[in-house]
C-alpha atoms as a PDB file:
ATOM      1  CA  UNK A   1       1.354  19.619 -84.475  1.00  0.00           C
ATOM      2  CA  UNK A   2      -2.081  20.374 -85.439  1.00  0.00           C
ATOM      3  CA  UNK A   3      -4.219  21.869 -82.637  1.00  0.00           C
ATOM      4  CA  UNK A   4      -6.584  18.958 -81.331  1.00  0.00           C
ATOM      5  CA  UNK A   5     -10.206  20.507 -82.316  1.00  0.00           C
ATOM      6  CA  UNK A   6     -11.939  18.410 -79.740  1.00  0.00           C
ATOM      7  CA  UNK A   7      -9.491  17.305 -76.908  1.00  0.00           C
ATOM      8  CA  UNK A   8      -6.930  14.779 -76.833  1.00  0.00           C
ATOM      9  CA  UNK A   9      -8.438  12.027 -75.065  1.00  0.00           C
ATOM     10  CA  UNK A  10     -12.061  11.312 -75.699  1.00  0.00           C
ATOM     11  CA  UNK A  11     -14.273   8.280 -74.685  1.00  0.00           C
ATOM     12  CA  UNK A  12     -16.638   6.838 -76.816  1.00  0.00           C
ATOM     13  CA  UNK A  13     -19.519   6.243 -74.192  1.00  0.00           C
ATOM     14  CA  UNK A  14     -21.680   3.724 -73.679  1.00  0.00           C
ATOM     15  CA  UNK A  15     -25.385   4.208 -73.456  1.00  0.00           C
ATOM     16  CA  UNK A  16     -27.069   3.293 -69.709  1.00  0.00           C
ATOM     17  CA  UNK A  17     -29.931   1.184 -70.290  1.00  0.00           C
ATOM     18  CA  UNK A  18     -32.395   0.419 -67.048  1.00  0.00           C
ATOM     19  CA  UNK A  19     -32.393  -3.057 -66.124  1.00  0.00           C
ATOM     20  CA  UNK A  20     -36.045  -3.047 -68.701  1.00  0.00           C
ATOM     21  CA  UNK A  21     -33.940  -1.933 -71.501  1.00  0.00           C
ATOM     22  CA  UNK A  22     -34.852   1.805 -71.315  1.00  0.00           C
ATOM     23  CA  UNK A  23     -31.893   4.743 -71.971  1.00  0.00           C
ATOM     24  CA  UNK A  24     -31.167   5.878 -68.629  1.00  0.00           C
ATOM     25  CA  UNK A  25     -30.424   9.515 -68.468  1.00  0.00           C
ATOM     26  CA  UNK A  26     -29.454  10.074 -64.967  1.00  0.00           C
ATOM     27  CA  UNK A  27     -26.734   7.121 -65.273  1.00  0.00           C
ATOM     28  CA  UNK A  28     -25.472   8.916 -68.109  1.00  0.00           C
ATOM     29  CA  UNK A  29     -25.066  11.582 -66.790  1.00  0.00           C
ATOM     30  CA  UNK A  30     -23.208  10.401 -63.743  1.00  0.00           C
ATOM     31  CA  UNK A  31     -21.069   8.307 -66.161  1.00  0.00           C
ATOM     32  CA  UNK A  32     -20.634  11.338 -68.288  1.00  0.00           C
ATOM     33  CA  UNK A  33     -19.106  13.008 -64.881  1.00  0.00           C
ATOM     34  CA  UNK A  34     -16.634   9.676 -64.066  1.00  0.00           C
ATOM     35  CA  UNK A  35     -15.458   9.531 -67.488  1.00  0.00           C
ATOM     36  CA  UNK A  36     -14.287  13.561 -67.364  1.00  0.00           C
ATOM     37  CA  UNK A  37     -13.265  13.524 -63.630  1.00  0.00           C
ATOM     38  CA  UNK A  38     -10.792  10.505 -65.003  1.00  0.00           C
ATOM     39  CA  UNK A  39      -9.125  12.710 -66.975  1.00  0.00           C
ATOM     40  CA  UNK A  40     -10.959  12.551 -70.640  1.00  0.00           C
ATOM     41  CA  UNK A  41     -11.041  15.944 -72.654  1.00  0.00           C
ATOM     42  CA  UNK A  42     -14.328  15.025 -74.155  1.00  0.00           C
ATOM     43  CA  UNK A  43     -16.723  12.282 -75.471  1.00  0.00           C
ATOM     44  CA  UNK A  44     -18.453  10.980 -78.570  1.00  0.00           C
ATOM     45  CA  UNK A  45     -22.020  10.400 -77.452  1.00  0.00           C
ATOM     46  CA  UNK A  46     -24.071   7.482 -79.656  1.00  0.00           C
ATOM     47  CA  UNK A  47     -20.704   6.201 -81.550  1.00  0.00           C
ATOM     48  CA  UNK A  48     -21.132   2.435 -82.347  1.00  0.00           C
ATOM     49  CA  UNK A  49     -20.230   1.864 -78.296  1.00  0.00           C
ATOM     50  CA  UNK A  50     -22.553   3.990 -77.614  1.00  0.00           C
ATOM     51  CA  UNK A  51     -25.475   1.181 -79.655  1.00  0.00           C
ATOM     52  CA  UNK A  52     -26.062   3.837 -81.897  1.00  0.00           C
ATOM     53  CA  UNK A  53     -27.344   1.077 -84.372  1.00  0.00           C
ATOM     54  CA  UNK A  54     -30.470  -0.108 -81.544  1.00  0.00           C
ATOM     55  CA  UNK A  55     -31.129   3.569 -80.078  1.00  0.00           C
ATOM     56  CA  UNK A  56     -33.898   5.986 -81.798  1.00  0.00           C
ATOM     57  CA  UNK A  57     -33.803   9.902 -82.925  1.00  0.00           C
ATOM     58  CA  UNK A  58     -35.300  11.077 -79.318  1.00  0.00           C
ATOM     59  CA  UNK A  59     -33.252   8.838 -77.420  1.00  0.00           C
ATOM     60  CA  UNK A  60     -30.214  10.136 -78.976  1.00  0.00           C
ATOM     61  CA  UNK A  61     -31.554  13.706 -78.863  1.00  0.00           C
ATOM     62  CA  UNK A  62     -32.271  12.925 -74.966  1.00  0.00           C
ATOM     63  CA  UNK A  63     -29.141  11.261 -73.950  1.00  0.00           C
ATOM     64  CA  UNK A  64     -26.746  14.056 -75.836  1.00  0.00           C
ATOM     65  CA  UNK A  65     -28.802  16.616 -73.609  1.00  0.00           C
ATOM     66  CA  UNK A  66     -28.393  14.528 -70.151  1.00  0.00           C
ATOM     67  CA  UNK A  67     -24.927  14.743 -71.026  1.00  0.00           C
ATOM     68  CA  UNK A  68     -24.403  18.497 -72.189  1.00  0.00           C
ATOM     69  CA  UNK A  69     -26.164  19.429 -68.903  1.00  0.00           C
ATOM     70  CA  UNK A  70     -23.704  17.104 -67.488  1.00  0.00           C
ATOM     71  CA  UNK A  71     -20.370  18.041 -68.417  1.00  0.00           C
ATOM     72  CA  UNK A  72     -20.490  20.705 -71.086  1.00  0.00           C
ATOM     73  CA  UNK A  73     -19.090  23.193 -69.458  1.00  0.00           C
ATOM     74  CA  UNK A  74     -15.942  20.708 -68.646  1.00  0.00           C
ATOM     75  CA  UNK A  75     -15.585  18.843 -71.993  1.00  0.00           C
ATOM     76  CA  UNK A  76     -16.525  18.452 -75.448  1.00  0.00           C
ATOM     77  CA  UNK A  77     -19.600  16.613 -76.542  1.00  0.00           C
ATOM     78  CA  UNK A  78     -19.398  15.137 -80.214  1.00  0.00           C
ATOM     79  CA  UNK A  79     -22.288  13.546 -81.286  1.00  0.00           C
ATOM     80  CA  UNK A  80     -22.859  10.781 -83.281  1.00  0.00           C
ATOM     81  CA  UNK A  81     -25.029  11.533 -86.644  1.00  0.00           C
ATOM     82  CA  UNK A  82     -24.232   8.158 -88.270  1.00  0.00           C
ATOM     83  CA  UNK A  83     -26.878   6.719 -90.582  1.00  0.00           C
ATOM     84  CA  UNK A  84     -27.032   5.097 -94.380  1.00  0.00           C
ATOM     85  CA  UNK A  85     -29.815   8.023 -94.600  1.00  0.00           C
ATOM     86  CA  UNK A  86     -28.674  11.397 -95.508  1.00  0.00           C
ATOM     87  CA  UNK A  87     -31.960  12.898 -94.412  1.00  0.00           C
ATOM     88  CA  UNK A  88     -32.109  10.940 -91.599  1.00  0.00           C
ATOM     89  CA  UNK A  89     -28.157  12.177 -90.196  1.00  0.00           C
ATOM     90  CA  UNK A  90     -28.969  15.465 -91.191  1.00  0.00           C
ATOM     91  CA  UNK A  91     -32.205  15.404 -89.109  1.00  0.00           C
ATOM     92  CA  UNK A  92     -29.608  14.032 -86.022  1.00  0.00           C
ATOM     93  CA  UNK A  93     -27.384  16.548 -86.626  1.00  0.00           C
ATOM     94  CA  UNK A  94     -29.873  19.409 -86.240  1.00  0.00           C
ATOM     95  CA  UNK A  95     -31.010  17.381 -83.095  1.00  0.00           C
ATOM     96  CA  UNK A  96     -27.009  17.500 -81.618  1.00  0.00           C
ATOM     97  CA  UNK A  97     -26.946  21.112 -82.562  1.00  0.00           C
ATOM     98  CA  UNK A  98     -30.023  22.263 -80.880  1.00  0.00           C
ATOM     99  CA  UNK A  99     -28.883  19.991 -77.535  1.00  0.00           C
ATOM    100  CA  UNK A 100     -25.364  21.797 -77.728  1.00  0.00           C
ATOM    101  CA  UNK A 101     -23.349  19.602 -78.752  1.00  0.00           C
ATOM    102  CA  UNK A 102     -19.651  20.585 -79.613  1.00  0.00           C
ATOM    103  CA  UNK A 103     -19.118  18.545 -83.041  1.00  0.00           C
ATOM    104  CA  UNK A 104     -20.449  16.163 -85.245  1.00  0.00           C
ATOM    105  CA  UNK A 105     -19.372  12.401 -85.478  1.00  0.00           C
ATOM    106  CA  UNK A 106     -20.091  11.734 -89.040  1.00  0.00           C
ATOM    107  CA  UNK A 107     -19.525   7.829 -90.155  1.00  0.00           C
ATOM    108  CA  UNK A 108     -18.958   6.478 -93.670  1.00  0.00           C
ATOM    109  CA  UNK A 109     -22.445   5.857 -95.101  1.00  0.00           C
ATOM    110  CA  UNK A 110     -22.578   1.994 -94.233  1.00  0.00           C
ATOM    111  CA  UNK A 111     -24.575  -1.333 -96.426  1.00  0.00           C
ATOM    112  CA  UNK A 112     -26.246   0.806 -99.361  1.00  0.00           C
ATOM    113  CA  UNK A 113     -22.068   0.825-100.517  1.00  0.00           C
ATOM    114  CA  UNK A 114     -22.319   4.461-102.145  1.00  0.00           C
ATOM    115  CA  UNK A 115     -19.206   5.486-104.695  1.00  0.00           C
ATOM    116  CA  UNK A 116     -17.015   8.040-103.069  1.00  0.00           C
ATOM    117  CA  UNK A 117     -18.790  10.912-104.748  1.00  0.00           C
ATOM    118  CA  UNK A 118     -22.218   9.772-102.944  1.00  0.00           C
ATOM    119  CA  UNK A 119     -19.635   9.077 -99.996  1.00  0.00           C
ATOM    120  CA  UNK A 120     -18.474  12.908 -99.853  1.00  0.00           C
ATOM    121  CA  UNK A 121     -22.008  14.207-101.065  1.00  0.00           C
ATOM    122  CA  UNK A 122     -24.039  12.927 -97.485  1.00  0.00           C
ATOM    123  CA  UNK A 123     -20.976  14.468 -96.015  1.00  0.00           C
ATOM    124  CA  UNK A 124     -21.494  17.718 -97.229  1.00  0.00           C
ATOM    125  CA  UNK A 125     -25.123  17.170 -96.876  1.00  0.00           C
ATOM    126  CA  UNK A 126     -25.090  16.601 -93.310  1.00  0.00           C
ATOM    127  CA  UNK A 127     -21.819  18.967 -91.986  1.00  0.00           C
ATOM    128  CA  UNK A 128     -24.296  21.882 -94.142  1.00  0.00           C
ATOM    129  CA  UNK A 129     -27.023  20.936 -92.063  1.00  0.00           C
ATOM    130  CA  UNK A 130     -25.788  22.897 -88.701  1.00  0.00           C
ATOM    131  CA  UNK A 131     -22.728  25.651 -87.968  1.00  0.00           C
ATOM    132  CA  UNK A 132     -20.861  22.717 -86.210  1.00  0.00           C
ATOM    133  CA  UNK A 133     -17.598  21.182 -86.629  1.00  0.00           C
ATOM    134  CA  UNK A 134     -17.235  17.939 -88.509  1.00  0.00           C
ATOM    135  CA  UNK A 135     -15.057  14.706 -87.636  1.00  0.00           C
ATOM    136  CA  UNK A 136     -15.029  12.004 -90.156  1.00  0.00           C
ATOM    137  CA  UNK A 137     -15.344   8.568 -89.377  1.00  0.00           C
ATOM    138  CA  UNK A 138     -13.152   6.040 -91.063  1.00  0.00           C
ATOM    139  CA  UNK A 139     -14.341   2.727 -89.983  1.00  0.00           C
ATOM    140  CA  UNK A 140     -14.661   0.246 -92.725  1.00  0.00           C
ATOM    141  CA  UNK A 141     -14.546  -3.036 -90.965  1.00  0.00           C
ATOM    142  CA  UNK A 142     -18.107  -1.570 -90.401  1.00  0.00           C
ATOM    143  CA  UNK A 143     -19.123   0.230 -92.554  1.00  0.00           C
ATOM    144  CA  UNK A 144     -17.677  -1.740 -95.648  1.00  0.00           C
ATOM    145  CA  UNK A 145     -16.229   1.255 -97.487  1.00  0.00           C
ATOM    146  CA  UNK A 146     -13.295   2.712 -96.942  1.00  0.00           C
ATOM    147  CA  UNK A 147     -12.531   6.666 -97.568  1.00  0.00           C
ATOM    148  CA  UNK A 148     -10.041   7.087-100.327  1.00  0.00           C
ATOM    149  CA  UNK A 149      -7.180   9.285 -99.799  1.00  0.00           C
ATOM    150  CA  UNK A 150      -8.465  11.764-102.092  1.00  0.00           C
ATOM    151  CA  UNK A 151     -11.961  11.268-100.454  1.00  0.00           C
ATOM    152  CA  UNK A 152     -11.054  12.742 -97.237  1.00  0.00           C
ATOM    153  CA  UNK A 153      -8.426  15.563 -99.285  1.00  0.00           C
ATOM    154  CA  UNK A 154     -11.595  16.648-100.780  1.00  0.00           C
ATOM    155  CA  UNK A 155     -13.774  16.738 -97.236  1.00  0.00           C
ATOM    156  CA  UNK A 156     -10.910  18.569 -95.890  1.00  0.00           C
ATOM    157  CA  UNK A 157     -11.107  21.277 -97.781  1.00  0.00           C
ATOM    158  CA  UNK A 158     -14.644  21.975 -96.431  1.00  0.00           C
ATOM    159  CA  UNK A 159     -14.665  24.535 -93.681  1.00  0.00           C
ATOM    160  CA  UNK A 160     -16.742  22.418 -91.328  1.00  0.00           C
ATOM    161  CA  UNK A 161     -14.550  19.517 -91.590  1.00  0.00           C
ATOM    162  CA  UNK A 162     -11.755  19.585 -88.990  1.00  0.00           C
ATOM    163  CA  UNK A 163     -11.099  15.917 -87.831  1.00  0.00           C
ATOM    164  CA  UNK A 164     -10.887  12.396 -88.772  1.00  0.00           C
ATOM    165  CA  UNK A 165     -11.559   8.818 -86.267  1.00  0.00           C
ATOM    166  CA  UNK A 166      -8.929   6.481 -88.015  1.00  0.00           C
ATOM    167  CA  UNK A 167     -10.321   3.127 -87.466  1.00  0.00           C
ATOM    168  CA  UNK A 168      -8.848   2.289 -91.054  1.00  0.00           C
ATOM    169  CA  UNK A 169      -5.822   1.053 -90.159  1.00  0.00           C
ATOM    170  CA  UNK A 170      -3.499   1.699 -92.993  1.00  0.00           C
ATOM    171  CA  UNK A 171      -0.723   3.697 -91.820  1.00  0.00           C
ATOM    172  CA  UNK A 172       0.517   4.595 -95.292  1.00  0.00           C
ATOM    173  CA  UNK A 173      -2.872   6.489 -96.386  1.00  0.00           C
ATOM    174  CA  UNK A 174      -2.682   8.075 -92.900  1.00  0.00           C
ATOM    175  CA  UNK A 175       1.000   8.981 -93.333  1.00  0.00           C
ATOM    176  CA  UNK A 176      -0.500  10.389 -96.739  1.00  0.00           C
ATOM    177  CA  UNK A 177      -3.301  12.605 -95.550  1.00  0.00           C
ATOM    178  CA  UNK A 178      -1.341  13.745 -92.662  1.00  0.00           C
ATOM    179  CA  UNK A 179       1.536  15.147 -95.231  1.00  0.00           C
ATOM    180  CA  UNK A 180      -1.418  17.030 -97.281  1.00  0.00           C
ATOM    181  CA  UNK A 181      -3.953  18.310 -95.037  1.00  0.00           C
ATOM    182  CA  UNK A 182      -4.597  19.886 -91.704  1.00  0.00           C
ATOM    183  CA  UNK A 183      -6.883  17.563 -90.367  1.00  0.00           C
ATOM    184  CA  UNK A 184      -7.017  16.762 -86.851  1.00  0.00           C
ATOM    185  CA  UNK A 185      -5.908  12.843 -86.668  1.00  0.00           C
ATOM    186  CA  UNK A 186      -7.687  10.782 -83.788  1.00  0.00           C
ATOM    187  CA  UNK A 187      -7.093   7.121 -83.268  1.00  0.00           C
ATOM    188  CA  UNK A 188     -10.216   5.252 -83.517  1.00  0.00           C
ATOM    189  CA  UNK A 189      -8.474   1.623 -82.661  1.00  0.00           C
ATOM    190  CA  UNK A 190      -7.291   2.105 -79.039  1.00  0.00           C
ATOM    191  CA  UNK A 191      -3.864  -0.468 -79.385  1.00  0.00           C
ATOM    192  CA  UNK A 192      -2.583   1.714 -82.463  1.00  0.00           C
ATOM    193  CA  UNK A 193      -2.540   5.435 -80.623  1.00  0.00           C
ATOM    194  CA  UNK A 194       0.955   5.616 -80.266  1.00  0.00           C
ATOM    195  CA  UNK A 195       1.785   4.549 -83.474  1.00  0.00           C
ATOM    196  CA  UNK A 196      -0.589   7.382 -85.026  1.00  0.00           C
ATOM    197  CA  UNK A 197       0.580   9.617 -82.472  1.00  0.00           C
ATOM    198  CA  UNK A 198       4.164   8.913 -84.223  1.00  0.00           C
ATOM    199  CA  UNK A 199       2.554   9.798 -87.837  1.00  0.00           C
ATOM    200  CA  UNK A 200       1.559  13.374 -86.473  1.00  0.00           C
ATOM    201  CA  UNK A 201      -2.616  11.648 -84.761  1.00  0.00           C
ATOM    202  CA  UNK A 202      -3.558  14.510 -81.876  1.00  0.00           C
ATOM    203  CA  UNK A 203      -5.267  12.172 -79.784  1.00  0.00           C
ATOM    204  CA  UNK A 204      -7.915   9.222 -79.678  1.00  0.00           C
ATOM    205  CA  UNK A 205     -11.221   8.472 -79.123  1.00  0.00           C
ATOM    206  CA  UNK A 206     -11.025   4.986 -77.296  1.00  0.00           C
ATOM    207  CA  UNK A 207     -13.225   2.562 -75.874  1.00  0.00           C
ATOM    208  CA  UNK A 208     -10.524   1.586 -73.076  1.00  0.00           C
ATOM    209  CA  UNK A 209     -10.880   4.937 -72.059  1.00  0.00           C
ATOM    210  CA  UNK A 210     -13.326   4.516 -70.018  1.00  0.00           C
ATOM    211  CA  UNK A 211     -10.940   2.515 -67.566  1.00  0.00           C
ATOM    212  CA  UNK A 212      -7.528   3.932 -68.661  1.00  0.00           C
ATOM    213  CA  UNK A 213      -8.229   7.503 -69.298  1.00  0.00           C
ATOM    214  CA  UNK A 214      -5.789   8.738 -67.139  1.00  0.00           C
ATOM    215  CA  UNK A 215      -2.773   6.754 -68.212  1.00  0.00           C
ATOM    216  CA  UNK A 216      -3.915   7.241 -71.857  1.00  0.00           C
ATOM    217  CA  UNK A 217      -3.076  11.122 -71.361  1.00  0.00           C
ATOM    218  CA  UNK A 218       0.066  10.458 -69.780  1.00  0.00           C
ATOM    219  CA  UNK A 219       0.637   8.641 -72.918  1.00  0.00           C
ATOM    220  CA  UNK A 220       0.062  11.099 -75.552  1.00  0.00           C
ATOM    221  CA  UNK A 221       1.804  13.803 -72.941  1.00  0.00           C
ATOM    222  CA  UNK A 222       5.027  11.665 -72.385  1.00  0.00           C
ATOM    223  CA  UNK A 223       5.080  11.132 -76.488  1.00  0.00           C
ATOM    224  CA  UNK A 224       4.807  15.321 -76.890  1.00  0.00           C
ATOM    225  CA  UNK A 225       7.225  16.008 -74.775  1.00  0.00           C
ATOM    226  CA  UNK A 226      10.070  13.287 -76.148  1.00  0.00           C
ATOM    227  CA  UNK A 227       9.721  10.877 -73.872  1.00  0.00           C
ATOM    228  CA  UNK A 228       9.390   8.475 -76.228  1.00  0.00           C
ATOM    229  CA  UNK A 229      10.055   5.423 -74.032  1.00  0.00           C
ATOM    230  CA  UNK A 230       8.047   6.480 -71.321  1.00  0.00           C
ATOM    231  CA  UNK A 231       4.890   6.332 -73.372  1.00  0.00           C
ATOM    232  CA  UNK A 232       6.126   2.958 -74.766  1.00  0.00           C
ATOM    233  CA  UNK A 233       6.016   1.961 -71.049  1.00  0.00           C
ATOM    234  CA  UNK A 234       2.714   3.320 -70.602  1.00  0.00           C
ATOM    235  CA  UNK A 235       1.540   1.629 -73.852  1.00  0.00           C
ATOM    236  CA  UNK A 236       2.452  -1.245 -72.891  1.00  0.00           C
ATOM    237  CA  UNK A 237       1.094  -1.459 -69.502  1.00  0.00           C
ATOM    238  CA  UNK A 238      -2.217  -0.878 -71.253  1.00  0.00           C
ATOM    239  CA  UNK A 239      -2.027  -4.050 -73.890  1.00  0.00           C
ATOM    240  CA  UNK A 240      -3.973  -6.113 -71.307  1.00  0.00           C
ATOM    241  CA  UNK A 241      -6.674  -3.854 -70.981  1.00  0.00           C
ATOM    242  CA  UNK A 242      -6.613  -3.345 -75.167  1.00  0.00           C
ATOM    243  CA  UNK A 243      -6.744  -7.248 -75.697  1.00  0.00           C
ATOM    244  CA  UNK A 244      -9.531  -7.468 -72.778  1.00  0.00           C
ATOM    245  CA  UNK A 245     -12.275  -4.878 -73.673  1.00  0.00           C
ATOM    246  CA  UNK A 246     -11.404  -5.976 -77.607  1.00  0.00           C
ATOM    247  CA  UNK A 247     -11.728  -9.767 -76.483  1.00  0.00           C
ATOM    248  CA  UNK A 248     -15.585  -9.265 -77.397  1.00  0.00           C
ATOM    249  CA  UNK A 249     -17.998  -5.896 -79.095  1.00  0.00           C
ATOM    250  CA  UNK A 250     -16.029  -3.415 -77.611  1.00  0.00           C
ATOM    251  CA  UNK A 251     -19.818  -2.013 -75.673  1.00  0.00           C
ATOM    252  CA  UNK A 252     -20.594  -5.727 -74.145  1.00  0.00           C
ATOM    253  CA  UNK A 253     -16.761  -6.111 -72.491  1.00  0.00           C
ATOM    254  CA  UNK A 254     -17.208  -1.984 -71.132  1.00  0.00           C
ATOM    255  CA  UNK A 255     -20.139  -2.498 -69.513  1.00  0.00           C
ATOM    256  CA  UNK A 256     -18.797  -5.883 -67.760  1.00  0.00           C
ATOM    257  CA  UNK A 257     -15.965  -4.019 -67.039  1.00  0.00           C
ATOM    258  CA  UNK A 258     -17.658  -0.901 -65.572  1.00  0.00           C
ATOM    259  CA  UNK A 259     -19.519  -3.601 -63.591  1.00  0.00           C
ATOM    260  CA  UNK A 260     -16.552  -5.453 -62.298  1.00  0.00           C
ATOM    261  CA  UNK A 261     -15.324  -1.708 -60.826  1.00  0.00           C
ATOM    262  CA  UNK A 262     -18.600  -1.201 -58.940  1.00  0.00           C
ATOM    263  CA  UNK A 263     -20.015   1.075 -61.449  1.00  0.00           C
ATOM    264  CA  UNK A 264     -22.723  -0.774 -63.546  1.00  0.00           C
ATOM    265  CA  UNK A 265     -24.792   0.659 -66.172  1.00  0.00           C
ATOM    266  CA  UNK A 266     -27.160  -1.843 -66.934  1.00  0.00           C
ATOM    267  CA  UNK A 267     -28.012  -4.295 -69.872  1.00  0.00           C
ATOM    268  CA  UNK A 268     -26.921  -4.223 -74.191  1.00  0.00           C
ATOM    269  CA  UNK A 269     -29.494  -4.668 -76.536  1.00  0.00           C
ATOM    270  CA  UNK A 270     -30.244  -6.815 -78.318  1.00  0.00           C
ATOM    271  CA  UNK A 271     -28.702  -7.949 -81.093  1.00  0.00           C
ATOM    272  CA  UNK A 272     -25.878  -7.350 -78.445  1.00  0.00           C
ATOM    273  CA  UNK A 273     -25.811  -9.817 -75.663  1.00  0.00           C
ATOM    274  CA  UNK A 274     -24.490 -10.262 -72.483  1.00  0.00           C
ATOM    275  CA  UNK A 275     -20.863 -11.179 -71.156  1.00  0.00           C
ATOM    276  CA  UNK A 276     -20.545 -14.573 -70.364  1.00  0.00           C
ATOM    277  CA  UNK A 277     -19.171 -16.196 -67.044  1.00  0.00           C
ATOM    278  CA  UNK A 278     -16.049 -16.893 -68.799  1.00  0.00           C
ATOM    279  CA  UNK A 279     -15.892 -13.435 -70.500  1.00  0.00           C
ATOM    280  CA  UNK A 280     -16.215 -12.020 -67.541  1.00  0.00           C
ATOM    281  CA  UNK A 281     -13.445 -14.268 -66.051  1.00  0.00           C
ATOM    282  CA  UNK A 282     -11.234 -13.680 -68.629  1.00  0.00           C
ATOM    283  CA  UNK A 283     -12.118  -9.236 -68.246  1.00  0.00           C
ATOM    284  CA  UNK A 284     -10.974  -9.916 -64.421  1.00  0.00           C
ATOM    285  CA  UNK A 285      -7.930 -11.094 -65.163  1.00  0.00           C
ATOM    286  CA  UNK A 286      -7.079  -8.728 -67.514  1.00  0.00           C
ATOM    287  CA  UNK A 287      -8.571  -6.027 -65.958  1.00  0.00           C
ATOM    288  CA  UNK A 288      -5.961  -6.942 -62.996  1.00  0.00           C
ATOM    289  CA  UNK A 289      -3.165  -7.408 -65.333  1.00  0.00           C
ATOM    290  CA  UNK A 290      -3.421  -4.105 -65.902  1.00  0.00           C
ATOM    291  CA  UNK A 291      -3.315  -2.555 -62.630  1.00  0.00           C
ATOM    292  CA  UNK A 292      -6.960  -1.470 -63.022  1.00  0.00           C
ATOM    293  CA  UNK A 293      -8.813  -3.701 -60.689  1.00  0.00           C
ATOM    294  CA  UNK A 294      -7.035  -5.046 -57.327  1.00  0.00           C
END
C-alpha cells in the first residue's frame, strides 16, 4: 500500500464568512481545531467547498495562515491553487508556500478546455513554482476535462507530484493508474471511498467529513486490517449522511449542517445561496438517520 503523503482522512473545509459576508479567520481557525480534534489527518484549505471560485488571492493567503497557526503542528494543510490562470495558481502557490502550507491542491485547468499537453504544462508550471508536494485534482464534472490515463502517468513521473483527488469516477482508469504508478489515491466523491479503498485509494478528502470524520477512519482502518465487512457496516451507516450533504452544493448543505450541530459558520456567497426550510428539514432527518444529530 502506498504510504498516504498527506493523511488518510482529510476534510475539505469550508470557508467562515461573518454574517456581512467577510472571511472570518478566527472561526476558521476554531473550525480548523473541531475538524482535527474529530479525528481528520489533515485538510484542503480553499477546495471548491471551501468557495474557492468567490474568495480572492489575500483571502486565501489569510485564511491558509489562520489555519497553519491553527493546527499545523497537528495536521496537514493542502492548499488549494486552482485557477484557469497559470500565472495566477502559480502566484497562489507561492502564497501557500510562504503561509506553510504542507501541499498543493492543484485542479484541472477548468472553461478555457486546454489539450492535455496545456493540461500537464500549468501543472508543471505551478508544482515548479514552490519545493512543495503536488496532489492532482481530477474533477471533471467541474472542470469539464478529464485527465487521461497517460496524462496523470506523465505528472507522476514529476518529483513534486505525489497524489491524486479522484472525483472522476471511472474505476477502470483508476484501476489503471493504480497498476502503473505510485501515486497516492484519495477519494474525492465521499460515497465511493471504500470502493477506491478496494482498488489500492489511501484515503479521502471528503466533504462529510466534517460530521463523520471519526467513523470515516474507522472505515479505512477496519478495510486495512481485513475487516472487510466491518467497514461495509460502517459505510453503510454513513449513506444517509452521503445522500444528505450531496442532496444540494456540497458547501451550502455543510454549513446547514454545522449549524444544525450548534456550530455555525456563517453565510455562502453568492452565486451560492442559502439552505432552504425544506433543505434543512430534509439535512435533519438525515443527519439523524445517521446517528449524527439526536
Amino acid at each position: 500500500m502506498t504510504t498516504p503523503p498527506f493523511g488518510q482522512v482529510l476534510t475539505a473545509m469550508v470557508t467562515p464568512f461573518t454574517p456581512d459576508g467577510a472571511v472570518d479567520l478566527d472561526r476558521a481557525a476554531e473550525l480548523a481545531d473541531r475538524l482535527v480534534g474529530d479525528g481528520n489527518d489533515g485538510l484542503v484549505i480553499s477546495g471548491t467547498t471551501g468557495e474557492a471560485p468567490t474568495t480572492h488571492r489575500d483571502e486565501k493567503a489569510d485564511l491558509l495562515r489562520a489555519v497553519v497557526d491553527a493546527v499545523g503542528g497537528r495536521a496537514t494543510v493542502v492548499a488549494g491553487v486552482g485557477s484557469n490562470d497559470t500565472v495566477h495558481a502559480t502566484l497562489m502557490a507561492q502564497d501557500a508556500a510562504k503561509a506553510g502550507a504542507s501541499g498543493l491542491l492543484v485542479v484541472t485547468p477548468y472553461y478555457n478546455k486546454p489539450p492535455q499537453a496545456g493540461v500537464i504544462a500549468h501543472t508543471v508550471a505551478v508544482a515548479e513554482s514552490t519545493d512543495l508536494p503536488v496532489m492532482l485534482y481530477d474533477v471533471p464534472g467541474r472542470t469539464g476535462l478529464a485527465l487521461t490515463q497517460a496524462t496523470v502517468l506523465a505528472l507522476a513521473a514529476h518529483p513534486q507530484v505525489v497524489a491524486i483527488k479522484d472525483a472522476k469516477l471511472d474505476l477502470e482508469s483508476t484501476s489503471w493508474v493504480l497498476s502503473q504508478s505510485d501515486l497516492a489515491y484519495y477519494s474525492g466523491h465521499d460515497p465511493w471511498t471504500l470502493p477506491l479503498l478496494a482498488l489500492g485509494a489511501v484515503g479521502v478528502i471528503g466533504t462529510s467529513t466534517h460530521v463523520v470524520a471519526g467513523r470515516t477512519k474507522q472505515m479505512i482502518e477496519a478495510f486495512a486490517s481485513g475487516d472487510a465487512a466491518g467497514a461495509r457496516a460502517l459505510h453503510e451507516g454513513m449513506l444517509p449522511i452521503y445522500s444528505g450533504i450531496f442532496r444540494s452544493p456540497g458547501t451550502i448543505l455543510v454549513k446547514a449542517a454545522l449549524a444544525l450541530l450548534g456550530f455555525p459558520v456563517g453565510p455562502v456567497r453568492l452565486p451560492l445561496v442559502e439552505a432552504t426550510e425544506d433543505e434543512v428539514a430534509q439535512l435533519r432527518t438525515d443527519l439523524i438517520a445517521a446517528g449524527v444529530l439526536g
